[in-house]
C-alpha atoms as a PDB file:
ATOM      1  CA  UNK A   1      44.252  73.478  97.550  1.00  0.00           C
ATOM      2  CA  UNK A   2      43.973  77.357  98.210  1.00  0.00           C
ATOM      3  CA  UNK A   3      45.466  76.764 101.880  1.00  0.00           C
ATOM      4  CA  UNK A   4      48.579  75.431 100.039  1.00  0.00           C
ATOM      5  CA  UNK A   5      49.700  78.196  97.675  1.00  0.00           C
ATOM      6  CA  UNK A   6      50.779  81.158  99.780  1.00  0.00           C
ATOM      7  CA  UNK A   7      52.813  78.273 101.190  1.00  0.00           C
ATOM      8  CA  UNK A   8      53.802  77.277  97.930  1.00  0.00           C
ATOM      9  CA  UNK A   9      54.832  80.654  96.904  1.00  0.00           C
ATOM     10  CA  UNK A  10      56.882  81.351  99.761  1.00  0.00           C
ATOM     11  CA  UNK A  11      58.584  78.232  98.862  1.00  0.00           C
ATOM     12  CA  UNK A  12      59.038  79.393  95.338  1.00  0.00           C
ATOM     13  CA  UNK A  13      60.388  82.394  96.540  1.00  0.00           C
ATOM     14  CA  UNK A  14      63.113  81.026  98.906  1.00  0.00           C
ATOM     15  CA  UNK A  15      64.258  78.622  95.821  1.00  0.00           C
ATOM     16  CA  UNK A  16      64.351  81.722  93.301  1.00  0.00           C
ATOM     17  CA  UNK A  17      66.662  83.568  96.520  1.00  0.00           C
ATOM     18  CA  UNK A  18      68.773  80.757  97.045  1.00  0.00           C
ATOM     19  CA  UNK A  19      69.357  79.781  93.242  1.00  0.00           C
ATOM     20  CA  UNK A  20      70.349  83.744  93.228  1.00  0.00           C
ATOM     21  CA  UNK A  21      72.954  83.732  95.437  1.00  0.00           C
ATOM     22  CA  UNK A  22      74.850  80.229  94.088  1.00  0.00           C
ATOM     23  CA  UNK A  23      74.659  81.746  90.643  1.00  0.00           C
ATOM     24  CA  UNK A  24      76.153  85.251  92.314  1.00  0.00           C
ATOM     25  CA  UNK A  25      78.836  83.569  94.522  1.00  0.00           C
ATOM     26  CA  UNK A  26      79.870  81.313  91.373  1.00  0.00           C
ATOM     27  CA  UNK A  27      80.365  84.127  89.024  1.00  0.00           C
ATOM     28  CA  UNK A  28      81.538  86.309  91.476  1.00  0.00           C
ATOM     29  CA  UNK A  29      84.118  84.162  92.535  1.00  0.00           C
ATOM     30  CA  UNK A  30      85.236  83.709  88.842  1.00  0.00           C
ATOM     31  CA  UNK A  31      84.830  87.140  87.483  1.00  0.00           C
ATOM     32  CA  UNK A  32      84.832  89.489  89.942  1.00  0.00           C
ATOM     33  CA  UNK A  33      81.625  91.987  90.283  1.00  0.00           C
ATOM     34  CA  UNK A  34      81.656  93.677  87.077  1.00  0.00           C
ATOM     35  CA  UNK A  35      79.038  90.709  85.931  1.00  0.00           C
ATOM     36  CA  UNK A  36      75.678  92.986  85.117  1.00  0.00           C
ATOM     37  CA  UNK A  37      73.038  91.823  87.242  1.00  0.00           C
ATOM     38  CA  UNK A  38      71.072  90.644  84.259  1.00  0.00           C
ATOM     39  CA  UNK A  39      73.095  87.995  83.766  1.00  0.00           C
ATOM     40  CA  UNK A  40      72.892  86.940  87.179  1.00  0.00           C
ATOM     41  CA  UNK A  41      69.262  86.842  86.600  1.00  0.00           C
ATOM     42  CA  UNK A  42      69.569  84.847  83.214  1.00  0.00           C
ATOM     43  CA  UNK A  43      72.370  82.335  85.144  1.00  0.00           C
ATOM     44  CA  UNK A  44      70.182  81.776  87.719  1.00  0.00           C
ATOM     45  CA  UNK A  45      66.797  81.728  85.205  1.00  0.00           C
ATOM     46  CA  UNK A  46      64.921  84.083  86.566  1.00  0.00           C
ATOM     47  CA  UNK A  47      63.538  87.587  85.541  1.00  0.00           C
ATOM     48  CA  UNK A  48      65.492  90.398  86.286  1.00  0.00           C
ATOM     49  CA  UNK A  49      62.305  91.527  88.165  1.00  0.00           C
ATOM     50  CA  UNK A  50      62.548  88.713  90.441  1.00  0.00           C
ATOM     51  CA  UNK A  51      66.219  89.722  90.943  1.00  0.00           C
ATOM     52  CA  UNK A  52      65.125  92.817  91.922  1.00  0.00           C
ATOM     53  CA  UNK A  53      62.711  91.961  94.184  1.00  0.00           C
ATOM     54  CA  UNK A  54      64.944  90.113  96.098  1.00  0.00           C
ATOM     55  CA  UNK A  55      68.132  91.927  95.494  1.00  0.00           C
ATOM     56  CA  UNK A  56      67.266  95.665  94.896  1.00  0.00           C
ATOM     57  CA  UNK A  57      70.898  96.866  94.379  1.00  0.00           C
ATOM     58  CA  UNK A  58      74.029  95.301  93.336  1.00  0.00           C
ATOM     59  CA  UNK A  59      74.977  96.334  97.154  1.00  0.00           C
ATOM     60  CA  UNK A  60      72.868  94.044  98.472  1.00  0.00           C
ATOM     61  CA  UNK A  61      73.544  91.176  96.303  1.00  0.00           C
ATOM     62  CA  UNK A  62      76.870  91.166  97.183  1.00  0.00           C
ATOM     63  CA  UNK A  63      76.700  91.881 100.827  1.00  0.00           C
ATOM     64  CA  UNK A  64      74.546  88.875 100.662  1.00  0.00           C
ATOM     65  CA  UNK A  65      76.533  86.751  98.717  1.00  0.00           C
ATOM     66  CA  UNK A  66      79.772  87.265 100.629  1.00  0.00           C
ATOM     67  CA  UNK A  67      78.342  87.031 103.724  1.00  0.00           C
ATOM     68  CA  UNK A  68      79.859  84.143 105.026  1.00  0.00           C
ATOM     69  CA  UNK A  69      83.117  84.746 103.439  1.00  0.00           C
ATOM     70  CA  UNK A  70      82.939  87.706 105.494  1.00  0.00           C
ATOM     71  CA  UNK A  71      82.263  85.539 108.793  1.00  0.00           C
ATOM     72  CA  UNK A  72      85.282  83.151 107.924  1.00  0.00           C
ATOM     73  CA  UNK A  73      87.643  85.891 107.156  1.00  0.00           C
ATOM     74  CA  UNK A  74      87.080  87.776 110.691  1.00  0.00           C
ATOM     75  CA  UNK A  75      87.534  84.560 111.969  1.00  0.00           C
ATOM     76  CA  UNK A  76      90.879  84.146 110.588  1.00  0.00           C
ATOM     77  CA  UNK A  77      91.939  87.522 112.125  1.00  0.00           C
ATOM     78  CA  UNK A  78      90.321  86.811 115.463  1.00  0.00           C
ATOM     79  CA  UNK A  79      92.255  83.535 115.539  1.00  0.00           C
ATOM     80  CA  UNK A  80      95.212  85.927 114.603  1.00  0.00           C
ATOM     81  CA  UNK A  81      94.901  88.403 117.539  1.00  0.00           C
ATOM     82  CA  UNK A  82      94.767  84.916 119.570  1.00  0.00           C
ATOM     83  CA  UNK A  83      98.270  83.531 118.869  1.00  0.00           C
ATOM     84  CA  UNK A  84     100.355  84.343 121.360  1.00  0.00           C
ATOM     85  CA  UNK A  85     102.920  84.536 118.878  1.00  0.00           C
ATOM     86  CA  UNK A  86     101.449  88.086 117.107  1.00  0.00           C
ATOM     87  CA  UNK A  87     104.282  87.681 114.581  1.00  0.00           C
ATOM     88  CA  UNK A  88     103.058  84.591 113.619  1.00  0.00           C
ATOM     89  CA  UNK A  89      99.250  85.577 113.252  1.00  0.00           C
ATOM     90  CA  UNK A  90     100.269  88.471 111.138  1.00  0.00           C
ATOM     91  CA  UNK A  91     101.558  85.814 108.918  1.00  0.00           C
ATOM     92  CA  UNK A  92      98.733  83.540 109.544  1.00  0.00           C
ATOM     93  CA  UNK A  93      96.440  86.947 107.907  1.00  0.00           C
ATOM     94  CA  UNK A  94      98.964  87.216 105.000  1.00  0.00           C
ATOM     95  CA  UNK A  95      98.827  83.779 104.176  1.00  0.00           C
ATOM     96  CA  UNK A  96      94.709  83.487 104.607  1.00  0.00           C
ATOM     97  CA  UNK A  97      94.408  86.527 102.449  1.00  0.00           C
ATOM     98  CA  UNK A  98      96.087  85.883  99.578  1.00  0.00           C
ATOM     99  CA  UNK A  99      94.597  82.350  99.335  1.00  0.00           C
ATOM    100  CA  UNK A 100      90.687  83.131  99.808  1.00  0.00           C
ATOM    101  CA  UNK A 101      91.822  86.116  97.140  1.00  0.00           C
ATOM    102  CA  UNK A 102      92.732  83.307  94.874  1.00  0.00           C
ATOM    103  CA  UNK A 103      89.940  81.028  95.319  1.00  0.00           C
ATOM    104  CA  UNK A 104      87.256  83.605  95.291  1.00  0.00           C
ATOM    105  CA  UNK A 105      88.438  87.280  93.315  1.00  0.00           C
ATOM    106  CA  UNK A 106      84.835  88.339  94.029  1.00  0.00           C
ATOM    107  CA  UNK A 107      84.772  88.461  97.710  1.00  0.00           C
ATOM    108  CA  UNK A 108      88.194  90.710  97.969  1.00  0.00           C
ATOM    109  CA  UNK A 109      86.697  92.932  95.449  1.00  0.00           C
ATOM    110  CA  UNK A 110      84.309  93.202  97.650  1.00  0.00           C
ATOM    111  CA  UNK A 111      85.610  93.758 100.382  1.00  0.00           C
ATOM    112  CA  UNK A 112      88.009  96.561  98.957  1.00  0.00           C
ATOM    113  CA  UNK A 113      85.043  98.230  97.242  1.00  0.00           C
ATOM    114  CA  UNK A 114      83.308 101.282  98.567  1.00  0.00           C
ATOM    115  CA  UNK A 115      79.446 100.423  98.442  1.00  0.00           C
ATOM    116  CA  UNK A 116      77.795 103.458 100.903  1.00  0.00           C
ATOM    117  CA  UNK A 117      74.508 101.546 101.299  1.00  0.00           C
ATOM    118  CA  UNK A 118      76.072  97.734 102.149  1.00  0.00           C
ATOM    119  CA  UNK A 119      76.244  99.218 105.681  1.00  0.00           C
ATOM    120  CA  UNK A 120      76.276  95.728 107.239  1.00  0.00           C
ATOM    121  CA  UNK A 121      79.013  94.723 104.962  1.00  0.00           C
ATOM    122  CA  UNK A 122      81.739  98.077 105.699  1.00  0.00           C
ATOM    123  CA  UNK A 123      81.303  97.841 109.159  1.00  0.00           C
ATOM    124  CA  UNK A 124      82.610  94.190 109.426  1.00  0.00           C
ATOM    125  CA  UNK A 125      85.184  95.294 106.706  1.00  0.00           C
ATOM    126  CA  UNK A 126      86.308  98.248 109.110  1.00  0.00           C
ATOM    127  CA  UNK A 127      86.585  95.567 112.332  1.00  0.00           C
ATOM    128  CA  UNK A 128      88.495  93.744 110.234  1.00  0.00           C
ATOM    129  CA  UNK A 129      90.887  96.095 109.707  1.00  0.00           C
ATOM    130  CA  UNK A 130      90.807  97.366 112.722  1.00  0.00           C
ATOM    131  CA  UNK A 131      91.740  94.099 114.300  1.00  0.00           C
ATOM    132  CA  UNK A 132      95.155  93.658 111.464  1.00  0.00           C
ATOM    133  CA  UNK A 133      95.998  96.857 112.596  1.00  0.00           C
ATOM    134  CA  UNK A 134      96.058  95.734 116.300  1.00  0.00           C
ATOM    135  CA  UNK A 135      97.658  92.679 115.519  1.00  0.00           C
ATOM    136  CA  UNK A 136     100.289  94.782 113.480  1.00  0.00           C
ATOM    137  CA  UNK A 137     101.522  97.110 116.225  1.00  0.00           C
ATOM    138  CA  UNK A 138     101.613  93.930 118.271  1.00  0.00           C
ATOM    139  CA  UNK A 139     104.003  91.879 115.707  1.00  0.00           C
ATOM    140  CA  UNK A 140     105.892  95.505 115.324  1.00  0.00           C
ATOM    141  CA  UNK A 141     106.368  95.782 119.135  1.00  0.00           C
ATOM    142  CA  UNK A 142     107.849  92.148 118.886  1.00  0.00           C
ATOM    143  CA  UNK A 143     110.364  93.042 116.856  1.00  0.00           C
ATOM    144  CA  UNK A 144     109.275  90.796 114.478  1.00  0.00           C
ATOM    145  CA  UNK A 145     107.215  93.060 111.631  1.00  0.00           C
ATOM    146  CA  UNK A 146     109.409  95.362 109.937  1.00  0.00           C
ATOM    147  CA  UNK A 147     108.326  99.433 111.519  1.00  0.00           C
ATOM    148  CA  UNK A 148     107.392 101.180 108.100  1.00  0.00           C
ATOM    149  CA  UNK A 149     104.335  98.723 107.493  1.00  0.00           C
ATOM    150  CA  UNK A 150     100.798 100.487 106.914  1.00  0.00           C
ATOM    151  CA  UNK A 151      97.615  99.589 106.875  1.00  0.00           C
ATOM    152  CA  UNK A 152      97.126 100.974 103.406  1.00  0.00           C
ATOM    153  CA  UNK A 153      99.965  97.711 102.534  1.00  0.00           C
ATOM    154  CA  UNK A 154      97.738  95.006 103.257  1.00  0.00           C
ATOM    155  CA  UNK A 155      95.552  97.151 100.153  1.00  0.00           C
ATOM    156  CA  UNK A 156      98.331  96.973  97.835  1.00  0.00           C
ATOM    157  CA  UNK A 157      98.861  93.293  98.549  1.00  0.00           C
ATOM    158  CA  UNK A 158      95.113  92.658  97.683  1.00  0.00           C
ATOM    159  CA  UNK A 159      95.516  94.797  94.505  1.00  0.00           C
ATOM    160  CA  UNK A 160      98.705  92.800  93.911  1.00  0.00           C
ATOM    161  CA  UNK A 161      97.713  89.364  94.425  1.00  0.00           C
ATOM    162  CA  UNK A 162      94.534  90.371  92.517  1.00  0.00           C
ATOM    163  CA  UNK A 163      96.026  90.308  89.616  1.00  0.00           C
ATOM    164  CA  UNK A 164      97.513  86.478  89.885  1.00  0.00           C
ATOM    165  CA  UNK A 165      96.327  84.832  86.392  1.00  0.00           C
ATOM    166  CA  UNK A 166      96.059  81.681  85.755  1.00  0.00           C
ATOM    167  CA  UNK A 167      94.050  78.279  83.894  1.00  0.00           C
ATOM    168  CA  UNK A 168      93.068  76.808  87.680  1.00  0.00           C
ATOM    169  CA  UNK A 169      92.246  77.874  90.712  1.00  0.00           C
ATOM    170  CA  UNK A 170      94.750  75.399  92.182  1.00  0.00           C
ATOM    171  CA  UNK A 171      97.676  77.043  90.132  1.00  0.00           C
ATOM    172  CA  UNK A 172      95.648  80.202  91.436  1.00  0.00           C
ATOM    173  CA  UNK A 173      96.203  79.398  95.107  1.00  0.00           C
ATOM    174  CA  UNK A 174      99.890  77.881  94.596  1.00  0.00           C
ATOM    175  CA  UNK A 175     100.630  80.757  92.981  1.00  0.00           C
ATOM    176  CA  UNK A 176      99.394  83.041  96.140  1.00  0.00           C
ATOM    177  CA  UNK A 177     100.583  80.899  98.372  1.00  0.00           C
ATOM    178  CA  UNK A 178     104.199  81.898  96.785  1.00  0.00           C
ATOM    179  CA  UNK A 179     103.394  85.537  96.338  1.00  0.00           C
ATOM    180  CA  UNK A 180     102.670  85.527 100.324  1.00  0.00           C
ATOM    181  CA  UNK A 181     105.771  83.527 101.591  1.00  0.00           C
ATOM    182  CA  UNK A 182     107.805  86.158  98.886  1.00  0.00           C
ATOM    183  CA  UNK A 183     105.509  89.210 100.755  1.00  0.00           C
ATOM    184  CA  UNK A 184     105.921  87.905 104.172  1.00  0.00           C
ATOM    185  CA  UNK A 185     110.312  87.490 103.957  1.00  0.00           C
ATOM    186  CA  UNK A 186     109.891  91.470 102.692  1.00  0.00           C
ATOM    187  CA  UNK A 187     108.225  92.370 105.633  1.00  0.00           C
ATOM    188  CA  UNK A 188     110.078  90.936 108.053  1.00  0.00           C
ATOM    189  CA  UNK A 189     112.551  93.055 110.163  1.00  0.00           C
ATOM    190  CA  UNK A 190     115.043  90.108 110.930  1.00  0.00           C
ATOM    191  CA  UNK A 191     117.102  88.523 108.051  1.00  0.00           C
ATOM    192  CA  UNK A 192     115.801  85.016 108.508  1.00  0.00           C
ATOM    193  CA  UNK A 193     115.253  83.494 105.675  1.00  0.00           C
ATOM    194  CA  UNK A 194     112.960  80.300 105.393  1.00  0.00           C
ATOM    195  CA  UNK A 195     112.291  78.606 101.931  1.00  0.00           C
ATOM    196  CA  UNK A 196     109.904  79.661  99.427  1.00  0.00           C
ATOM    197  CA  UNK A 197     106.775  76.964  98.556  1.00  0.00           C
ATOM    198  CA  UNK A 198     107.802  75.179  95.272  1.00  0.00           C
ATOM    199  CA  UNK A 199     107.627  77.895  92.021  1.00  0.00           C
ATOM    200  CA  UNK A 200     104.557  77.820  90.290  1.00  0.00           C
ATOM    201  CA  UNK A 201     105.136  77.728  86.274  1.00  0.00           C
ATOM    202  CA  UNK A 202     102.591  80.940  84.938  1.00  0.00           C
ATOM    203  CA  UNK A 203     102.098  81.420  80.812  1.00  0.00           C
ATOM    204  CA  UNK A 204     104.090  84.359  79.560  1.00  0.00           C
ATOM    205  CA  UNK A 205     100.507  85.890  78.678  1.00  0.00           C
ATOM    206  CA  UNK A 206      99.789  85.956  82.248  1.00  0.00           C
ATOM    207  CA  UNK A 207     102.919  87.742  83.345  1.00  0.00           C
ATOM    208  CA  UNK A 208     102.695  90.426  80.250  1.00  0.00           C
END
């Protein structure tokens, strides 16, 4: 019986960890990362020493959390930088971004957050970017991306689509997926025009 418990407290522990991050990634995801951690601890019903223990800052909570959101979304820009068509993977980004923005408000907040000691977390952030900005210059060369796009736009989009409000995170991500076909004709630098997605119906409340 004595063999068993360190084994049984390291089991413990890796529950306790795991039940942390769902509870973290859920209420991220649904109200951004101004939740205190103490009520991460009480969602996930454990002490906010235990929280600690695992988690000592905020920082690393969410660098933790997010980390495979993190993986997916360098993923999308790597398969981006792959298109031959760089026009078309700079929509591809657009399109990707707005809708994982919808789905999950926590993980852009993150990601547009300065947080000195997540290390880990702002380098991928700055390959990321570093890789739009690639694919950028390539979809400007093209022809295709209008010249006068920055960087510092794909920010304002985030900020911008950030503040989509709405009763379900399917009217959430119809809703994006309109705001980025509407972004995406205003940055072009020909006059083609394809058609928007179908208009998603928002409450007044919302808009105001």
């Amino acid at each position: 019986m004595t063999n068993l418990l360190p084994h049984s407290l390291r089991s413990d522990a890796r529950d306790n960890r795991e039940r942390i991050l769902a509870v973290a990634r859920t209420t991220f995801a649904e109200q951004g990362l101004d939740v205190a951690m103490r009520e991460i601890a009480r969602r996930a019903e454990v002490g906010p020493a235990t929280l600690y223990r695992h988690f000592p800052t905020k920082e690393a909570l969410v660098t933790e959390a997010f980390r495979e959101q993190m993986t997916a979304c360098t993923a999308i820009v790597d398969e981006a930088l792959a298109d031959p068509d760089p026009w078309r993977g700079f929509c591809l980004v657009i399109e990707a971004v707005c809708a994982m923005q919808a789905r999950d408000r926590g993980f852009t907040a993150a990601f547009v957050s300065a947080f000195p000691r997540a290390i880990d977390f702002a380098a991928d952030r700055e390959r990321a970017l570093d890789k739009v900005a690639e694919l950028a210059r390539r979809a400007k060369a093209g022809g295709k991306l209008r010249p006068d796009f920055v960087l510092d736009d794909l920010i304002m989009v985030l900020m911008a689509n950030g503040g989509i409000r709405t009763t379900s995170p399917g009217t959430a991500v119809a809703a994006a997926r309109r705001f980025a076909a509407l972004l995406i004709q205003g940055l072009r630098a020909e006059p083609a025009i394809p058609p928007l997605p179908p208009p998603v119906r928002l409450p007044l409340a919302v808009v105001t």
